[in-house]
Protein backbone atom coordinates (compact mmCIF):
# COMPACT_ATOMS: atom_id res chain seq x y z
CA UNK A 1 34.88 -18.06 -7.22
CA UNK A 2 31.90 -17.10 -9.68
CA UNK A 3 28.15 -16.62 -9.03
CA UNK A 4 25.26 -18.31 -11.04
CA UNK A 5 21.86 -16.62 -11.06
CA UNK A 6 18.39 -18.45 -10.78
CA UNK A 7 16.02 -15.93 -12.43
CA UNK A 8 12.18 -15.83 -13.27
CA UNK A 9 12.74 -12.97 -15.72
CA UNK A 10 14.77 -12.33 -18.95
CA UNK A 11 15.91 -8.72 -18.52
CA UNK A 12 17.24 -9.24 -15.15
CA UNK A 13 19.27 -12.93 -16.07
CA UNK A 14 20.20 -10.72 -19.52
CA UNK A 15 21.65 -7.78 -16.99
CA UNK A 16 23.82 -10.12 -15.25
CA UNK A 17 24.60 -12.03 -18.44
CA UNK A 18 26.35 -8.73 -19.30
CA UNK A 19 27.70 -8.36 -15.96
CA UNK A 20 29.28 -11.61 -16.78
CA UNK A 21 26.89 -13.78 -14.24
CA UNK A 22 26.03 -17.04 -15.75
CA UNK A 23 22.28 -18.28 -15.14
CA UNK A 24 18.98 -19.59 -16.05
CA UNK A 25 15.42 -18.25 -16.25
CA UNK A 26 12.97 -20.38 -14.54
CA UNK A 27 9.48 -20.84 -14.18
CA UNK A 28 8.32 -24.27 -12.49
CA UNK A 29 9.55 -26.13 -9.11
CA UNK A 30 11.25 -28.53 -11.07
CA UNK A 31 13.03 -25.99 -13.38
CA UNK A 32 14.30 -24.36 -10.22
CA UNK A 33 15.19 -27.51 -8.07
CA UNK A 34 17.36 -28.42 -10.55
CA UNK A 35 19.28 -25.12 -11.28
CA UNK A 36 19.96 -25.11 -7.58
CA UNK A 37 21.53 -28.78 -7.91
CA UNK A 38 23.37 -27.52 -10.64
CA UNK A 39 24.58 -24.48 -8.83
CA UNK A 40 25.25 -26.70 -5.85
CA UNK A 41 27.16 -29.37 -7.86
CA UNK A 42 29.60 -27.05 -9.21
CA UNK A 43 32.40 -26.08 -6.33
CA UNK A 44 33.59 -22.84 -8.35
CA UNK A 45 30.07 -21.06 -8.01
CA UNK A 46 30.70 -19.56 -4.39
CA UNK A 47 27.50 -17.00 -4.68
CA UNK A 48 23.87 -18.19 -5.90
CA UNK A 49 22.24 -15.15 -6.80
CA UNK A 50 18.44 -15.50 -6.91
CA UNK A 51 15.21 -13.00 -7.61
CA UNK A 52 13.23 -11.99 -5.01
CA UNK A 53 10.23 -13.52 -6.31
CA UNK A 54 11.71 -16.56 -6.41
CA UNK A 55 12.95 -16.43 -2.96
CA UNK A 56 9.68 -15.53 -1.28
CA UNK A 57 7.89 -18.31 -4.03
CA UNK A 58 10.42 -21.39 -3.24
CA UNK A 59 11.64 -20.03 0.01
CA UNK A 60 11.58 -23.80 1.84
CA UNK A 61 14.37 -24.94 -0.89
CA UNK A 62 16.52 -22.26 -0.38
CA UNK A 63 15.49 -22.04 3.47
CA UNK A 64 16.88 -25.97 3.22
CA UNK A 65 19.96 -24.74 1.12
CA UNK A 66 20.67 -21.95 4.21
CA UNK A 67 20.73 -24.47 6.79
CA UNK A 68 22.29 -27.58 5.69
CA UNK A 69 25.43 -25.63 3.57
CA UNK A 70 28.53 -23.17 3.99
CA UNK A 71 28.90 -22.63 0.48
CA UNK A 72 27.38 -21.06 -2.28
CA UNK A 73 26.01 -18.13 -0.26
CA UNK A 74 22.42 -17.84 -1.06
CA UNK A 75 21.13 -13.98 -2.03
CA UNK A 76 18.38 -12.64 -3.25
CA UNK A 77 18.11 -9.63 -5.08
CA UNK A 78 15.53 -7.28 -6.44
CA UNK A 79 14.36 -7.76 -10.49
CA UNK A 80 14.21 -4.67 -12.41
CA UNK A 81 11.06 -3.86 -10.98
CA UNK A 82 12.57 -3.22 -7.88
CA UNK A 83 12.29 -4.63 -4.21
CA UNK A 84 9.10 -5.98 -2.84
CA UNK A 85 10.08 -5.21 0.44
CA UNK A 86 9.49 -2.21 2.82
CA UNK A 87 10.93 0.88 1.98
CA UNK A 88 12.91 0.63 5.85
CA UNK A 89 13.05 -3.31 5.40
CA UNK A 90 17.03 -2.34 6.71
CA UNK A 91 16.17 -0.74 9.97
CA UNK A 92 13.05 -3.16 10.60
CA UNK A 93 15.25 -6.21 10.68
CA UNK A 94 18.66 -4.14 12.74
CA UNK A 95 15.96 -2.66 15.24
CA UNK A 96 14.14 -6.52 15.74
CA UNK A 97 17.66 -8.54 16.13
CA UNK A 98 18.95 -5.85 18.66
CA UNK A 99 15.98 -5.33 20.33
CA UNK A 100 16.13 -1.66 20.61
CA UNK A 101 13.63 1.06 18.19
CA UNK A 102 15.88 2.87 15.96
């Protein structure tokens, strides 16, 4: 099983490349939709490993990638400017499902 990366910057699709994670940089809707067909097309990528940027940017493709598939897992990671998220993003989202303030 390998894992592709969708990227919208260099040093972080060049970090991976190193890492031995095959990818693309992207910029436009179209550049992206059709990475993720590529990605999707290919039944050896079990992982789709995408940028936080373009998660939050494109989220109702991968929302619609989510929902109608098993396979790839979808994840989105931080570029090498870090997370855009709260600093207790973790404990936000544990203490909302349960239901209970941690």
């Amino acid at each position: 099983m390998k894992m592709f990366l969708i990227s919208d910057n260099r040093d972080t699709y060049t970090g991976m490349r190193l890492a031995g994670v095959e990818g693309v940089v992207v910029h436009e809707r179209e550049e992206v939709e059709e990475a993720a067909q590529r990605a999707l097309a290919d039944p050896e990528i079990g992982i789709i490993l995408v940028t936080e940027i373009l998660g939050e940017r494109f989220s109702g493709l991968w929302d619609e990638i989510k929902q109608n598939r098993r396979l790839p897992l979808l994840v989105e990671i931080p570029d090498r400017h870090g997370s855009g998220r709260k600093a207790n993003f973790i404990t936000d989202y544990v203490s909302e499902a349960i239901g209970l303030k941690l």
